[in-house]
C-alpha atoms as a PDB file:
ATOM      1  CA  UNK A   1     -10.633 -23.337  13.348  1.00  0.00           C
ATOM      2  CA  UNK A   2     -13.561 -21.020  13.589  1.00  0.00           C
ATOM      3  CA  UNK A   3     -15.738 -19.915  16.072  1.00  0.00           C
ATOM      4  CA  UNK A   4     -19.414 -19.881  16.441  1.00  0.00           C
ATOM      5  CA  UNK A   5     -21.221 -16.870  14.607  1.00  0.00           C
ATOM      6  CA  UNK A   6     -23.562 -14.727  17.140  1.00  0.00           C
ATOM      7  CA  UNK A   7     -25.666 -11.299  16.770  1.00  0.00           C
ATOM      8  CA  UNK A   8     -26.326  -8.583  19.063  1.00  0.00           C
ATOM      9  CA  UNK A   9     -29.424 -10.115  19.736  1.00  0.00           C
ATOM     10  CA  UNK A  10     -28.185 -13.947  20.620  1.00  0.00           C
ATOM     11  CA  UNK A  11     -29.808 -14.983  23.774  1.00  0.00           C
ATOM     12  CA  UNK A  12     -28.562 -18.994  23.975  1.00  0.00           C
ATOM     13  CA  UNK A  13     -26.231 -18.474  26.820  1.00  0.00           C
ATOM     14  CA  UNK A  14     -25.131 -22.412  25.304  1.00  0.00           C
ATOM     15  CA  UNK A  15     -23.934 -20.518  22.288  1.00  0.00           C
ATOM     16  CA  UNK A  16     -22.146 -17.754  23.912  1.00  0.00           C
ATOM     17  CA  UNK A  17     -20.582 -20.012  26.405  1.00  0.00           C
ATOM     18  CA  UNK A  18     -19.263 -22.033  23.570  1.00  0.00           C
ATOM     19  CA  UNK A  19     -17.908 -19.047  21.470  1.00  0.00           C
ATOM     20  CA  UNK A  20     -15.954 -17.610  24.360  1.00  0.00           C
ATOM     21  CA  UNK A  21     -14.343 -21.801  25.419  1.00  0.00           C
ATOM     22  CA  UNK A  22     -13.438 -21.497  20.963  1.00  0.00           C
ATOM     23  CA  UNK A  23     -11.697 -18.103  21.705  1.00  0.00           C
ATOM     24  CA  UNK A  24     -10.057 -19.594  24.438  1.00  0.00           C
ATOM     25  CA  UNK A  25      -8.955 -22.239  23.069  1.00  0.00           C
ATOM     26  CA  UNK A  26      -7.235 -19.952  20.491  1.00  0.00           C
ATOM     27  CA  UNK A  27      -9.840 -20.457  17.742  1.00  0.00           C
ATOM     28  CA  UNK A  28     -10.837 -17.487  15.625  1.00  0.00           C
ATOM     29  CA  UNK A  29     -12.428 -16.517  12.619  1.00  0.00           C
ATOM     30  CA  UNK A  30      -9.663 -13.830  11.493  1.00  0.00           C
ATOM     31  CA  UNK A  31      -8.059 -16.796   9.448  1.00  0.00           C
ATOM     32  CA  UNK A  32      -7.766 -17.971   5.802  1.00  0.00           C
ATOM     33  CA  UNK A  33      -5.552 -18.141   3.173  1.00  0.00           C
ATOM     34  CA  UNK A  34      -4.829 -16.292  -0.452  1.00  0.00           C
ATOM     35  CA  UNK A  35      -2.810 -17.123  -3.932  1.00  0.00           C
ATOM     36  CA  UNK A  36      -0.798 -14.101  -4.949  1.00  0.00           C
ATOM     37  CA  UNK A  37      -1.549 -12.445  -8.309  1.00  0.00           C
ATOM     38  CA  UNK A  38       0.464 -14.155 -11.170  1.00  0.00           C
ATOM     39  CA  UNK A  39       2.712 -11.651 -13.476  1.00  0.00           C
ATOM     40  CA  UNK A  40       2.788  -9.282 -14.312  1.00  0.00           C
ATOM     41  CA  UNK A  41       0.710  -8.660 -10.845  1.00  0.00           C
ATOM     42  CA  UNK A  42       2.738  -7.095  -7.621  1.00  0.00           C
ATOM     43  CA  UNK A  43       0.077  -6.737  -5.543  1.00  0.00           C
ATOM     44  CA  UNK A  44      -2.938  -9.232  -4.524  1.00  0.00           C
ATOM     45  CA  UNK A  45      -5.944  -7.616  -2.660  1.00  0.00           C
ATOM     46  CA  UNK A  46      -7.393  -9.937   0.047  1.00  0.00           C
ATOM     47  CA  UNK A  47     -10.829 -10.098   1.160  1.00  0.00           C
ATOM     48  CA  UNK A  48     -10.624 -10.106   4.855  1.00  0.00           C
ATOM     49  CA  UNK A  49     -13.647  -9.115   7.030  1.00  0.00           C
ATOM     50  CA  UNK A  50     -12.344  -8.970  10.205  1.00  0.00           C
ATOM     51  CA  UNK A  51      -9.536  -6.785   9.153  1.00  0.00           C
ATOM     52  CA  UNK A  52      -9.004  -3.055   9.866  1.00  0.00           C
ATOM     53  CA  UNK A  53      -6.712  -0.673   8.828  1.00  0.00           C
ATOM     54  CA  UNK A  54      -4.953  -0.631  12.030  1.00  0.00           C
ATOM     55  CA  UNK A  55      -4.946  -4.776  12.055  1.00  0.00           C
ATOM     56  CA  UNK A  56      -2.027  -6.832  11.768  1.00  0.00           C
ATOM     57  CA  UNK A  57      -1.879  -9.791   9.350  1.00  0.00           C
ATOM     58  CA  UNK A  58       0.477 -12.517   9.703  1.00  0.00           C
ATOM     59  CA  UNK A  59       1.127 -14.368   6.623  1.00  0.00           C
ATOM     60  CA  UNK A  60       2.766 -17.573   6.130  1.00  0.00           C
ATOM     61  CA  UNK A  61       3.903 -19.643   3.351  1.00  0.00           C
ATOM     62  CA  UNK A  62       1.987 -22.747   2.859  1.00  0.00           C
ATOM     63  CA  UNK A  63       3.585 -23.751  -0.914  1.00  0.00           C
ATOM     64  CA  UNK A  64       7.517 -23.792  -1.433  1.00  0.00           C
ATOM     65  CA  UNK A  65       6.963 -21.161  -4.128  1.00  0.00           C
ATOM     66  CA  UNK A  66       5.329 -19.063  -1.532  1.00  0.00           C
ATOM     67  CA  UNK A  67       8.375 -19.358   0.551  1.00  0.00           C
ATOM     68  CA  UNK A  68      10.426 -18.810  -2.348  1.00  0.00           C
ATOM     69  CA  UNK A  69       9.020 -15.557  -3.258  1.00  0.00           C
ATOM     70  CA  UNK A  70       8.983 -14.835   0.748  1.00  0.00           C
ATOM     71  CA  UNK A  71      12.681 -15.334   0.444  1.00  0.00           C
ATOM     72  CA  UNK A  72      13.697 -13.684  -2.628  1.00  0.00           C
ATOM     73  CA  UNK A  73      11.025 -10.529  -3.072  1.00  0.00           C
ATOM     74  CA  UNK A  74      10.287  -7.678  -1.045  1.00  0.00           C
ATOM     75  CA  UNK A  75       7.498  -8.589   0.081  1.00  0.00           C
ATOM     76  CA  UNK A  76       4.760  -6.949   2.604  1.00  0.00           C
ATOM     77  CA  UNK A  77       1.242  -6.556   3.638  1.00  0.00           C
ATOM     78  CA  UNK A  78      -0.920  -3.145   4.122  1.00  0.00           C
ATOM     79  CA  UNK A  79      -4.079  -3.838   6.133  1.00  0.00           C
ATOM     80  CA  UNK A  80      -7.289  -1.764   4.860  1.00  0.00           C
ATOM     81  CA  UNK A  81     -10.629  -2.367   5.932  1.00  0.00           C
ATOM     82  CA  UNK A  82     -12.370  -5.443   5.582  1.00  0.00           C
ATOM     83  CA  UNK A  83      -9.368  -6.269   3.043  1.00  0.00           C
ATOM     84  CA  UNK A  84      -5.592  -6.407   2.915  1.00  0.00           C
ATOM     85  CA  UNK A  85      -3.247  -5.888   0.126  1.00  0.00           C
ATOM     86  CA  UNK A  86       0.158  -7.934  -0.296  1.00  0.00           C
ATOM     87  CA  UNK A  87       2.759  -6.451  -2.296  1.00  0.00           C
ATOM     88  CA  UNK A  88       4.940  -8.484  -4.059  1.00  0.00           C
ATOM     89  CA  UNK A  89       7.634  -9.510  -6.665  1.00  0.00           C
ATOM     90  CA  UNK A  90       6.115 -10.209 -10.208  1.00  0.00           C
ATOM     91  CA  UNK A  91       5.968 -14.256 -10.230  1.00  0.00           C
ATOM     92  CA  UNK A  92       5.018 -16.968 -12.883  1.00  0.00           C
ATOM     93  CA  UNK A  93       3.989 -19.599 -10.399  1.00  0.00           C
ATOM     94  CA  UNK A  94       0.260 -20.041  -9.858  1.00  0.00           C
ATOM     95  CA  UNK A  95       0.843 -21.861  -6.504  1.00  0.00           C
ATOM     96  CA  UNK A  96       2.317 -19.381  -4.173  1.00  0.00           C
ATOM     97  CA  UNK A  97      -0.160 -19.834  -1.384  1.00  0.00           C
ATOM     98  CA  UNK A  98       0.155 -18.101   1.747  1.00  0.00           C
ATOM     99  CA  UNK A  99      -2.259 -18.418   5.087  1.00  0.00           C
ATOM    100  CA  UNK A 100      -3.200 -15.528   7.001  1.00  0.00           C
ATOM    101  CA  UNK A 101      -4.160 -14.297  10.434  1.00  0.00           C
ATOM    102  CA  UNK A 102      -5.456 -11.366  11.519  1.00  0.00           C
ATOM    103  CA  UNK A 103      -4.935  -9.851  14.983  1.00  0.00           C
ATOM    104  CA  UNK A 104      -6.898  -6.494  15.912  1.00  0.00           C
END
């Protein structure tokens, strides 16, 4: 779940009120989800805007050959800015899906 978009320059106190009850609520908009690279890839480079290089990303596993790669391959994130790169085992499968969060 998102939250509502606002500028600097946002004045609808309606708007702001109902971005800060989403971040409450534990919404955010440091969220998505990626396909690793297919072989003979070992790294996938995310698009992230929210991320920094001093971020966190949490990935999980949303396919069972996402989780089987998560089992069997070394396999870890680097957070950049506005992107993230996941390093990975070389894999045939074009369904290894993962979703992400970012935090920081």
């Amino acid at each position: 779940m998102t939250t509502p978009a606002l500028s600097l320059a946002e004045q609808s106190l309606q708007r702001i009120t109902q971005a800060i009850i989403a971040l409450q609520q534990g919404r955010s908009n440091a969220h998505g989800s990626f396909t690793l690279a297919t072989s003979p890839a070992t790294s996938t480079v995310v698009d992230a805007p929210n991320c920094a290089e001093d971020s966190t990303v949490l990935i999980t596993p949303t396919t069972a050959n996402a989780a089987n790669i998560q089992r069997t391959s070394d396999l870890f994130v680097t957070a950049g800015t506005k992107q993230f790169t996941v390093t990975h085992g070389a894999t045939a499968n074009s369904d290894c899906t993962f979703s992400y969060a970012i935090q920081g």
